[in-house]
PDB file of N, CA and C in Angstrom:
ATOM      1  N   UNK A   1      84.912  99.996  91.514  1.00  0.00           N
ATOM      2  CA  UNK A   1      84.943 100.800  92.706  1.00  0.00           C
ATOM      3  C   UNK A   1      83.696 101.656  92.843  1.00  0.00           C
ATOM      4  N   UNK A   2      83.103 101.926  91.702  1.00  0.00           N
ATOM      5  CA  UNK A   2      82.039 102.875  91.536  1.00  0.00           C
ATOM      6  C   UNK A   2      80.431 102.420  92.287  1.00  0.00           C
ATOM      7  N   UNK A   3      80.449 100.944  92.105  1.00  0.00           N
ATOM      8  CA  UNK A   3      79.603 100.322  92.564  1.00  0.00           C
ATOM      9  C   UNK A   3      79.909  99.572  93.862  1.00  0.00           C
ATOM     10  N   UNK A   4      80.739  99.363  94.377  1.00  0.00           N
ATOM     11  CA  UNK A   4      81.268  99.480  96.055  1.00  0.00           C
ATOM     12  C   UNK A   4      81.073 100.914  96.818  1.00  0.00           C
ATOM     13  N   UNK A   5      81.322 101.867  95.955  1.00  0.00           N
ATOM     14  CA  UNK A   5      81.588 103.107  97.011  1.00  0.00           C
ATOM     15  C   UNK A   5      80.092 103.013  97.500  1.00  0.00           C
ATOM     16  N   UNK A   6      78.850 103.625  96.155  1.00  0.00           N
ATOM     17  CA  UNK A   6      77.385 103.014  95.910  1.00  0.00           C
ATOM     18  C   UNK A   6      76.988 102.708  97.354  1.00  0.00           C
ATOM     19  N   UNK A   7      77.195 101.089  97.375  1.00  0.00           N
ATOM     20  CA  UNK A   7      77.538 100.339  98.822  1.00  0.00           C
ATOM     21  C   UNK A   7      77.663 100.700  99.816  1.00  0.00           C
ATOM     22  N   UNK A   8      78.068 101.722  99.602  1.00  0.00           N
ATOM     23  CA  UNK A   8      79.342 102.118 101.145  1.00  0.00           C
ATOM     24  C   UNK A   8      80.350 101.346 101.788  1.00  0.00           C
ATOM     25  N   UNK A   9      80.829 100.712 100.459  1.00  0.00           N
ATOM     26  CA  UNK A   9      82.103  99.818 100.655  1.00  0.00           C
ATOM     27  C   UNK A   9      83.209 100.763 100.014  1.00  0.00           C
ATOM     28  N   UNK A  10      84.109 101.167 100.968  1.00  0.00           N
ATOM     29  CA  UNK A  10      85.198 102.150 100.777  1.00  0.00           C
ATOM     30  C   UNK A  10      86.073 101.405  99.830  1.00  0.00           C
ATOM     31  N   UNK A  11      86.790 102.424  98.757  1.00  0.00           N
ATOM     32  CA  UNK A  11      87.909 101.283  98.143  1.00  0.00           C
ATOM     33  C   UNK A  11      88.745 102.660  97.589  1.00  0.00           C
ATOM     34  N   UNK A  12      90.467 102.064  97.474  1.00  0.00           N
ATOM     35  CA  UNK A  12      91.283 103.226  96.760  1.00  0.00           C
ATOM     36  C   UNK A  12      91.620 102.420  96.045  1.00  0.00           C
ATOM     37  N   UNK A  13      91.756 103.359  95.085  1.00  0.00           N
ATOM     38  CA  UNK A  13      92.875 102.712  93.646  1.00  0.00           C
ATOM     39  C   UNK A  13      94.254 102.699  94.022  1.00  0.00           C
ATOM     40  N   UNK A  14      95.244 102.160  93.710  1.00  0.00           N
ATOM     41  CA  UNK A  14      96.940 102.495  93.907  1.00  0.00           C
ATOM     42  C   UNK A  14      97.340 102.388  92.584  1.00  0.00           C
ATOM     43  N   UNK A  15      98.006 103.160  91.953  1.00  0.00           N
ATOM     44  CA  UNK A  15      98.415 103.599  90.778  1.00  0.00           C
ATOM     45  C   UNK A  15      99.555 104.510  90.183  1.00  0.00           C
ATOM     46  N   UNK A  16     100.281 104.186  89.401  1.00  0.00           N
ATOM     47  CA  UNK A  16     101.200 105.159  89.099  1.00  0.00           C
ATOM     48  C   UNK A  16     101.123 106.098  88.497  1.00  0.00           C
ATOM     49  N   UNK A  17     102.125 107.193  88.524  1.00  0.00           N
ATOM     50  CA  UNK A  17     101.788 108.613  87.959  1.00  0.00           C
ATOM     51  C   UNK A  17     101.037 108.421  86.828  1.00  0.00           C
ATOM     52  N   UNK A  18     102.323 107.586  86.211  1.00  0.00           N
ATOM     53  CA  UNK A  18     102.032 107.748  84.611  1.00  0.00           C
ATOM     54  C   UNK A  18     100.803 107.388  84.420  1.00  0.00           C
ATOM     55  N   UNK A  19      99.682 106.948  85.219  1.00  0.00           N
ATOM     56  CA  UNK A  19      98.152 106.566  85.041  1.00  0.00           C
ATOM     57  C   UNK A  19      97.379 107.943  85.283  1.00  0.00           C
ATOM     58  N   UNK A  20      97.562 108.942  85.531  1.00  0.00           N
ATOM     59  CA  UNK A  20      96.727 109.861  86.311  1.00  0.00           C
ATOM     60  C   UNK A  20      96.441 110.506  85.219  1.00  0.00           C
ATOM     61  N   UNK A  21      96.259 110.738  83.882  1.00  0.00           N
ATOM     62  CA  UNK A  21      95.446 111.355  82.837  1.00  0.00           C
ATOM     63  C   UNK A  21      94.946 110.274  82.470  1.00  0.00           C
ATOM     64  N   UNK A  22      94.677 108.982  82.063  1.00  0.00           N
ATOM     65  CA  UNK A  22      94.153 107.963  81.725  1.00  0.00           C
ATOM     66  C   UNK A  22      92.537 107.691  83.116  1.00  0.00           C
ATOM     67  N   UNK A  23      93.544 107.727  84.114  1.00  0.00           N
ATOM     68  CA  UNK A  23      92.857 107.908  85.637  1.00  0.00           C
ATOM     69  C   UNK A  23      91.782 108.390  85.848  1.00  0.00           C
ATOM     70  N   UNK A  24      91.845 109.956  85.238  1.00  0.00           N
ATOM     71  CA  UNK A  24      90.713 111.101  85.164  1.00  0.00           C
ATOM     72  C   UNK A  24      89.918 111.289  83.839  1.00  0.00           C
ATOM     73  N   UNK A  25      89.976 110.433  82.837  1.00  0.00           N
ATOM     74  CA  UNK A  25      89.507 110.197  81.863  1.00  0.00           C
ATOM     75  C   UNK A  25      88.265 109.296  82.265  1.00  0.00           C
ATOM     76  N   UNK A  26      88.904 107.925  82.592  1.00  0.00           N
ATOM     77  CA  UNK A  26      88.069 106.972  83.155  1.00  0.00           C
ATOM     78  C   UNK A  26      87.203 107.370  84.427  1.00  0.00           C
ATOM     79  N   UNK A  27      87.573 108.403  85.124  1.00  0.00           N
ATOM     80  CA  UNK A  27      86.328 108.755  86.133  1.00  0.00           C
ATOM     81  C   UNK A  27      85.560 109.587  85.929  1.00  0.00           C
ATOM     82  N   UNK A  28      86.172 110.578  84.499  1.00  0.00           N
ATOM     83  CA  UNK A  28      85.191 111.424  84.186  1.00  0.00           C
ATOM     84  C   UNK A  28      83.660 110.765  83.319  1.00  0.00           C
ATOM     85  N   UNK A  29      84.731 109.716  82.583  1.00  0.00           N
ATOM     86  CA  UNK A  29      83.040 108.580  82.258  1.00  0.00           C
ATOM     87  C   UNK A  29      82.070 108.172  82.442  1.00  0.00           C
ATOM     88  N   UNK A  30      82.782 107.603  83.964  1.00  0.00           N
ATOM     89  CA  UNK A  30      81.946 107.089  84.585  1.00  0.00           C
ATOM     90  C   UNK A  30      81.299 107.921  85.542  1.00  0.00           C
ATOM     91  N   UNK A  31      81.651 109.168  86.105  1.00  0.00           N
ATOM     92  CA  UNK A  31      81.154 110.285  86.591  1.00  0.00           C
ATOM     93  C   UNK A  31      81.626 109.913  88.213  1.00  0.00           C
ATOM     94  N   UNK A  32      82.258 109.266  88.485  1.00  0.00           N
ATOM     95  CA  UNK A  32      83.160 108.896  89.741  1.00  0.00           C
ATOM     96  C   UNK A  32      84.345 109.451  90.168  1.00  0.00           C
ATOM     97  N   UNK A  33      84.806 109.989  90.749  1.00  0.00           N
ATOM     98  CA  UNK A  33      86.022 110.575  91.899  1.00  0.00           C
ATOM     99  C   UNK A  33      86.141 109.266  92.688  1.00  0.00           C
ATOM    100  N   UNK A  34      87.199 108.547  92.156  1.00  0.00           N
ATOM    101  CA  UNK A  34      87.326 107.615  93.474  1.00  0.00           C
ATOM    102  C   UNK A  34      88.896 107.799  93.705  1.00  0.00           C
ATOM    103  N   UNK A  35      88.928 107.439  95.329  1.00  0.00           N
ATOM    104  CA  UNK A  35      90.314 107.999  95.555  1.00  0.00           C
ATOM    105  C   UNK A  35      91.083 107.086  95.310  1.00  0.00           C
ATOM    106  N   UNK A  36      92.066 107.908  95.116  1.00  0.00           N
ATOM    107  CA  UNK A  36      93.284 107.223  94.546  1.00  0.00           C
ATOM    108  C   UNK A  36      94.534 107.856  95.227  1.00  0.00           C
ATOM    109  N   UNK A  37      95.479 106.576  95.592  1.00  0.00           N
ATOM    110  CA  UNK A  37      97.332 106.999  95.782  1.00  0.00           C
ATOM    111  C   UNK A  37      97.933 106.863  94.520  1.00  0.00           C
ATOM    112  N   UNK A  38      98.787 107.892  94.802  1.00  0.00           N
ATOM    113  CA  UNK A  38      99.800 107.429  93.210  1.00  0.00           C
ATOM    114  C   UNK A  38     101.156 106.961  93.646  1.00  0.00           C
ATOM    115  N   UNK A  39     101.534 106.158  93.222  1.00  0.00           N
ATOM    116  CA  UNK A  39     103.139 106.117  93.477  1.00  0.00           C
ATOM    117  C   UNK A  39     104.096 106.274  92.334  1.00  0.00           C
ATOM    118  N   UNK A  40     105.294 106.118  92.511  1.00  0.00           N
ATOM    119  CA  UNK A  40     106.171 106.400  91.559  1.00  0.00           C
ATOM    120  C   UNK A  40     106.050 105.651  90.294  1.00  0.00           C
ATOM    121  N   UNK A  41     106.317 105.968  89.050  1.00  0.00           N
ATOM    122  CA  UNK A  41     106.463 104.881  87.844  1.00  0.00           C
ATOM    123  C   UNK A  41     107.855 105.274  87.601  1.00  0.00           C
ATOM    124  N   UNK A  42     108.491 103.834  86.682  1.00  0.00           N
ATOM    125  CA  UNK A  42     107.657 102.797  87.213  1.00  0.00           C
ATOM    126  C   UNK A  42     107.847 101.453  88.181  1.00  0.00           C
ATOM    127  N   UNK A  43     107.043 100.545  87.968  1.00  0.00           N
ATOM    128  CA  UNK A  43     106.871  99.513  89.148  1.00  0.00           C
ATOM    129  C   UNK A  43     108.234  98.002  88.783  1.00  0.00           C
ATOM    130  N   UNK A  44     107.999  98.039  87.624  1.00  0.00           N
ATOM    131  CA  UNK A  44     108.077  96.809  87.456  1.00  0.00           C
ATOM    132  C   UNK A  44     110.064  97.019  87.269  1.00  0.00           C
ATOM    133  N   UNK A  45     111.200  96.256  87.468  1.00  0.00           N
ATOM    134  CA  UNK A  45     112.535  96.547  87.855  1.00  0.00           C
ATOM    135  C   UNK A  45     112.849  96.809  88.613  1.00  0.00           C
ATOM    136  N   UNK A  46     111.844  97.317  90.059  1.00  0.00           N
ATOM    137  CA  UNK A  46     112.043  97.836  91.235  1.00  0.00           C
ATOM    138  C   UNK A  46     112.515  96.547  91.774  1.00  0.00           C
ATOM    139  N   UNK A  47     113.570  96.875  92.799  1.00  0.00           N
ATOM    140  CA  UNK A  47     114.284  95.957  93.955  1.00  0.00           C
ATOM    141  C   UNK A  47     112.926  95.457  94.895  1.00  0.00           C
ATOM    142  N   UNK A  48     113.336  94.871  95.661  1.00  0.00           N
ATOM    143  CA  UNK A  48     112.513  94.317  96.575  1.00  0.00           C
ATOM    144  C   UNK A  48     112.539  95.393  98.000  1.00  0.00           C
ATOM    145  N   UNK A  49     113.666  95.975  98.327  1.00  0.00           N
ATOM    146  CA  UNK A  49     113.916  97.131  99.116  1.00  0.00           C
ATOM    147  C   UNK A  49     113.473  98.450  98.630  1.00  0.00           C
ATOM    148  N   UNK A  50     113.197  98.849  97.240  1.00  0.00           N
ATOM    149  CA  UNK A  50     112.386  99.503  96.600  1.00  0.00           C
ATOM    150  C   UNK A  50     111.318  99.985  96.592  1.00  0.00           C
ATOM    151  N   UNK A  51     110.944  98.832  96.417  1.00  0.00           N
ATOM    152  CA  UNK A  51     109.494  98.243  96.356  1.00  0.00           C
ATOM    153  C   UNK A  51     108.540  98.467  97.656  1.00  0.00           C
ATOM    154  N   UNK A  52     109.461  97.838  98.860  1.00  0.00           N
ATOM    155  CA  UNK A  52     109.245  97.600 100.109  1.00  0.00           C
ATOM    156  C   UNK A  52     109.331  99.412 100.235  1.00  0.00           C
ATOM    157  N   UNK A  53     109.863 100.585 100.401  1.00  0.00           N
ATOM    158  CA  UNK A  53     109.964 101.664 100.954  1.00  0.00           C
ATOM    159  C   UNK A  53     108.402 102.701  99.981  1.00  0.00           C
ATOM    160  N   UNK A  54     107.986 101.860  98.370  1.00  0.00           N
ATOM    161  CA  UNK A  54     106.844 102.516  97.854  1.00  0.00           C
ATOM    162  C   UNK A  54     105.533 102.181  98.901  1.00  0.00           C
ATOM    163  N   UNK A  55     105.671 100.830  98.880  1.00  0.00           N
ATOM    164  CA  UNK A  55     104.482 100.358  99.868  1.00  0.00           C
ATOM    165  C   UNK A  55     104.447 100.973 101.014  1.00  0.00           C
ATOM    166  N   UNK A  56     105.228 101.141 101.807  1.00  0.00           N
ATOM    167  CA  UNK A  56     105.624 101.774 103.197  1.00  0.00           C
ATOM    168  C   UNK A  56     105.028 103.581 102.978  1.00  0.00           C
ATOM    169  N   UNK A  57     105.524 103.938 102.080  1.00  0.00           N
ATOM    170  CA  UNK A  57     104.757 105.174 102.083  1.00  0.00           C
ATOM    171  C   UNK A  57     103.482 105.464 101.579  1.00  0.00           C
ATOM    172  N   UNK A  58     103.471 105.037 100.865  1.00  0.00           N
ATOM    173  CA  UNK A  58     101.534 104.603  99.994  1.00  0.00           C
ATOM    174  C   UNK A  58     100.822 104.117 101.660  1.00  0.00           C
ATOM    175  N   UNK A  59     101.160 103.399 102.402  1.00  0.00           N
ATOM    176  CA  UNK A  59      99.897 102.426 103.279  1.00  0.00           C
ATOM    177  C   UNK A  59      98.956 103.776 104.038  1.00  0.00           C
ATOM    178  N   UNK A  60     100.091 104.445 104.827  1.00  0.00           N
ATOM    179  CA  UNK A  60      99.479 105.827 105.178  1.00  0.00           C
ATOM    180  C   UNK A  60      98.006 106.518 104.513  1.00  0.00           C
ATOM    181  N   UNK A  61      98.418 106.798 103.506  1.00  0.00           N
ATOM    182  CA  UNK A  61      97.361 107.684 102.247  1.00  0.00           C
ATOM    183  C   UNK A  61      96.218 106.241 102.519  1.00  0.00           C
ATOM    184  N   UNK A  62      96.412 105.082 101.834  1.00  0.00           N
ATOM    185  CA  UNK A  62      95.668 104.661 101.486  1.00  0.00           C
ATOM    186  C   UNK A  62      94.766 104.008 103.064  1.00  0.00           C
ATOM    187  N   UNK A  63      95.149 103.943 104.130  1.00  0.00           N
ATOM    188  CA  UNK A  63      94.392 103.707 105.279  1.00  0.00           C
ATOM    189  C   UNK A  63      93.298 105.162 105.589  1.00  0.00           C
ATOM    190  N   UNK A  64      94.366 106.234 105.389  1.00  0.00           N
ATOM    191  CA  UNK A  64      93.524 107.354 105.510  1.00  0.00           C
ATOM    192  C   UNK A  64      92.045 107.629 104.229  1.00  0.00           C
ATOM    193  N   UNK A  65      91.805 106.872 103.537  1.00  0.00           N
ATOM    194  CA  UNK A  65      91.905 106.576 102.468  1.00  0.00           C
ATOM    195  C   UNK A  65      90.389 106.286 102.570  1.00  0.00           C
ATOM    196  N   UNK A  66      91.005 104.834 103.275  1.00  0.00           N
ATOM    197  CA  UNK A  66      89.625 104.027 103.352  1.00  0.00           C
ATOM    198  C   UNK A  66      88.713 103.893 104.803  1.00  0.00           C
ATOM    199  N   UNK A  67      89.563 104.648 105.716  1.00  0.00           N
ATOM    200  CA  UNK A  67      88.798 105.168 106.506  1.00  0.00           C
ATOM    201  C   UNK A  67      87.646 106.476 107.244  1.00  0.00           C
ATOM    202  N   UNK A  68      87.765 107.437 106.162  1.00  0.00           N
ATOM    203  CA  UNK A  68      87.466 108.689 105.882  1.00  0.00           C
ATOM    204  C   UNK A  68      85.954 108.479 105.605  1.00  0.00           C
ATOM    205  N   UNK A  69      85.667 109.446 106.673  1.00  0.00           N
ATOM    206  CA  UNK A  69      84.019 109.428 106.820  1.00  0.00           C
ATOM    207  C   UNK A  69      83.590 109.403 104.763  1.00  0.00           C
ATOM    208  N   UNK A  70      82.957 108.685 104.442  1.00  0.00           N
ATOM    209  CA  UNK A  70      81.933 109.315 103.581  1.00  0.00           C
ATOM    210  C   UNK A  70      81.277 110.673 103.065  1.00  0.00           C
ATOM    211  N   UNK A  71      81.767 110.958 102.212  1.00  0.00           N
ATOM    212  CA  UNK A  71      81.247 112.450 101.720  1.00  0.00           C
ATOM    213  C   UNK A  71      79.916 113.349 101.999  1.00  0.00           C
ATOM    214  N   UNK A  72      78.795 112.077 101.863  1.00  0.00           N
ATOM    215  CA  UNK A  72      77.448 112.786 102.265  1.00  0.00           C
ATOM    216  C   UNK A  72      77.532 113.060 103.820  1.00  0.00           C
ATOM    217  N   UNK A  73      78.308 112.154 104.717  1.00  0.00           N
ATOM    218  CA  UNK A  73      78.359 112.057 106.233  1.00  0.00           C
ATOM    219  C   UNK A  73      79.282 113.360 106.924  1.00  0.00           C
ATOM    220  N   UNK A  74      80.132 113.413 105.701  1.00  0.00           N
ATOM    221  CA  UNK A  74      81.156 114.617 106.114  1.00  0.00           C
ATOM    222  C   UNK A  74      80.307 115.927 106.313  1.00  0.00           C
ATOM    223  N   UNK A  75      79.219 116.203 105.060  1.00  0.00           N
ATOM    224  CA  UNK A  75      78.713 117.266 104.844  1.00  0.00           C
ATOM    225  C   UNK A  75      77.704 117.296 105.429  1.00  0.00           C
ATOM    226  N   UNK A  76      77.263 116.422 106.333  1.00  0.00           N
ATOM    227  CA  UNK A  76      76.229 116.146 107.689  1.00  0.00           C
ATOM    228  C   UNK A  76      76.468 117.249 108.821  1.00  0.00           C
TER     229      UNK A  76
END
């Protein structure tokens, strides 16, 4: 993602809670903030109606996400 954003190719991560100290580890490395949704953990046993109502609320965040002016453009 680090080298897309670079680009100016927008990208979010989707990820579960239980990732978000692992999350900020790995961006502090690499010296990247890339955005990210979190959704619930965890994923995997979820129903299909479940499943279907995580996606449904995640799409929101993550459209807003990847449509959001650019940081240097914001501060333009």
């Amino acid at each position: 993602m680090a080298d897309l954003d670079r680009r100016g190719i927008p990208g979010v991560m989707v990820a579960t809670r239980e990732f978000q100290e692992a999350a900020a580890a790995q961006a502090n490395a690499l010296g990247f903030e890339p955005a990210i949704v979190w959704v619930p953990h965890p994923i995997q046993n979820r129903s299909a109606d479940e499943l279907k109502r995580i996606a449904e609320e995640a799409l929101t965040p993550i459209l807003e996400n990847l449509t959001a002016a650019p940081a240097a453009a914001a501060d333009d």
